[in-house]
Protein backbone atom coordinates (compact mmCIF):
# COMPACT_ATOMS: atom_id res chain seq x y z
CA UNK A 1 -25.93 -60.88 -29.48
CA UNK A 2 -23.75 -60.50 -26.53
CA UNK A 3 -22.45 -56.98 -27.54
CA UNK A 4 -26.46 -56.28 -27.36
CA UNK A 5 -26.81 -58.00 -24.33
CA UNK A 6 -23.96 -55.37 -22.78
CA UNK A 7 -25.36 -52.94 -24.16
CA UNK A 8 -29.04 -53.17 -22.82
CA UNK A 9 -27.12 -53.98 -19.26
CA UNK A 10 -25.45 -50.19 -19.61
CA UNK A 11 -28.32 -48.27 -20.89
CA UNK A 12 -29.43 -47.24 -17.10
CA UNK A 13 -26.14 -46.02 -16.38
CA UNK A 14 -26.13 -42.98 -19.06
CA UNK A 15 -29.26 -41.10 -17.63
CA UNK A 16 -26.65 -40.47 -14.88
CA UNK A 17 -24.01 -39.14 -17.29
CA UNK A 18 -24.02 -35.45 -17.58
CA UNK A 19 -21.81 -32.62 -20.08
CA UNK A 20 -18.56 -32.34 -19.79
CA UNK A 21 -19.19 -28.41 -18.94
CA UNK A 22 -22.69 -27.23 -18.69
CA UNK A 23 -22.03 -24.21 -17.19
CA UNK A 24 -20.27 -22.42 -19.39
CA UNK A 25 -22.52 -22.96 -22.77
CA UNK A 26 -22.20 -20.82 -25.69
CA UNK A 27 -25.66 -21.39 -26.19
CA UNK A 28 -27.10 -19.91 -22.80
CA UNK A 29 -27.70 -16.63 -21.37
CA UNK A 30 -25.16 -15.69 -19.63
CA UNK A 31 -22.44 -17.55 -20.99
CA UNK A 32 -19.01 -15.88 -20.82
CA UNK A 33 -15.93 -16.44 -22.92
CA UNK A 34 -13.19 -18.02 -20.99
CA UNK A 35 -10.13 -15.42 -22.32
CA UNK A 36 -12.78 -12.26 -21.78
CA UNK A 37 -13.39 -13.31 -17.97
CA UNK A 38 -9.61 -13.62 -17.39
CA UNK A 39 -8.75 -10.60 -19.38
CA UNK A 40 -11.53 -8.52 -16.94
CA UNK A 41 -10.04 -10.17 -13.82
CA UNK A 42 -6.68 -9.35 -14.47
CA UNK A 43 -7.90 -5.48 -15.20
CA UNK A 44 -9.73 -5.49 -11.94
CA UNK A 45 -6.82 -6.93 -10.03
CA UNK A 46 -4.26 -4.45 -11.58
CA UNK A 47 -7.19 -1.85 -10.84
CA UNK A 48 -6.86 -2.74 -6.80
CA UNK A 49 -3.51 -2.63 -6.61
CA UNK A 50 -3.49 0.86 -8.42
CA UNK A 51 -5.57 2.03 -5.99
CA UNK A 52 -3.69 0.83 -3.23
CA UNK A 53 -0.47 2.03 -4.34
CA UNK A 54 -2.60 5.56 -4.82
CA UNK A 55 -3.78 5.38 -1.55
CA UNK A 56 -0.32 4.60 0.27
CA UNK A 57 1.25 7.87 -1.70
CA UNK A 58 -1.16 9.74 -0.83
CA UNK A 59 -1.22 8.96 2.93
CA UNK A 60 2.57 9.46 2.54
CA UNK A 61 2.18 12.76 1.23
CA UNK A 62 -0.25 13.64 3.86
CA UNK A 63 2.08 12.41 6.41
CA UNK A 64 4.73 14.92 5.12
CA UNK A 65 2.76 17.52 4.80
CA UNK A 66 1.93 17.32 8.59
CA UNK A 67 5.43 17.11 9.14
CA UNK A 68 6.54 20.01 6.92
CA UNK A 69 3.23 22.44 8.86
CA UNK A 70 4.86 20.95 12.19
CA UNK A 71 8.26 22.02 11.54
CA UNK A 72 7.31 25.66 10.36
CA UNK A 73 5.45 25.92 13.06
CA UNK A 74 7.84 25.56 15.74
CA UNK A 75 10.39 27.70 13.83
CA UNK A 76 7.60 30.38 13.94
CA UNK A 77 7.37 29.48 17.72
CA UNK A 78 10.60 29.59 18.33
CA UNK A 79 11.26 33.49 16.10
CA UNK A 80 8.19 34.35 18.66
CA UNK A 81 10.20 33.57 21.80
CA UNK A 82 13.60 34.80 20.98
CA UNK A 83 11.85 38.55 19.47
CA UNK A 84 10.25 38.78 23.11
CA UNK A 85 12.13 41.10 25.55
CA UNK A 86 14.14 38.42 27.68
CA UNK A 87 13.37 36.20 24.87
CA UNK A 88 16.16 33.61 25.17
CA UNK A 89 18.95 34.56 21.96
CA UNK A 90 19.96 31.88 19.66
CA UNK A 91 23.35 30.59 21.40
CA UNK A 92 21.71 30.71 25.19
CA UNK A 93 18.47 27.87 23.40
CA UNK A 94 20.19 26.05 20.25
CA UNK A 95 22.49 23.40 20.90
CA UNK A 96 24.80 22.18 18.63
CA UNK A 97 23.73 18.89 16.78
CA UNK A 98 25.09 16.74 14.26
CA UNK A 99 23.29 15.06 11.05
CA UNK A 100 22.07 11.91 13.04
CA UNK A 101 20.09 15.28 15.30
CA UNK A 102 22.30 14.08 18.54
CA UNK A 103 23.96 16.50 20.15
CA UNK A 104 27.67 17.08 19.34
CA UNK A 105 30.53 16.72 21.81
CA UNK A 106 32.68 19.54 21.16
CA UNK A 107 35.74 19.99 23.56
CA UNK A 108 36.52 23.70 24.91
CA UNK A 109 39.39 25.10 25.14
CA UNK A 110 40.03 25.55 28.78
CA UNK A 111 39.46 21.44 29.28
CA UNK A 112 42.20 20.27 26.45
CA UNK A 113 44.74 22.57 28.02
CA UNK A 114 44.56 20.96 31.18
């Protein structure tokens, strides 16, 4: 009688309880298995960082391209000027330069003697 007596006292209390997971039912429209919807969001996350590596190589690419057009374009420039009569020849306009494109020190002959 008293485990009745609990039991009547409780009743109220389950309309409030609710499913452990109602939104993710097998037996609704729309329902999505769990290892599917990782499986696609790993895809689409390897998928965005695909592009993004694409993307950066290409704008590197583009980058050197520009470069590459720059630097044949001043040597074309520069052929221009020095086949011009007075053109400036090629030991009055190029300096010297090391790897680091600084100019090199070089020491003549007429200052070591000294």
């Amino acid at each position: 009688m008293k485990h009745l007596l609990i039991l009547a006292a409780l009743l109220p209390f389950s309309a409030f309880a609710q499913p452990l997971n109602t939104t993710n039912n097998p037996n609704q429209p729309g329902y999505v298995i769990p290892s599917q919807q990782r499986m696609q969001t790993q895809m689409l996350n390897q998928q965005q960082q695909q592009q993004s590596m694409l993307k950066q190589q290409q704008q590197t690419q583009t980058r050197m391209q520009q470069q590459h057009l720059q630097t044949q374009m001043n040597n074309s420039s520069q052929r221009i000027k020095q086949a011009q009569p007075g053109g400036m020849t090629t030991q009055q306009h190029m300096l010297p330069q090391n790897q680091n494109g600084n100019l090199q020190q070089s020491t003549s002959p007429s200052s070591t003697s000294q």
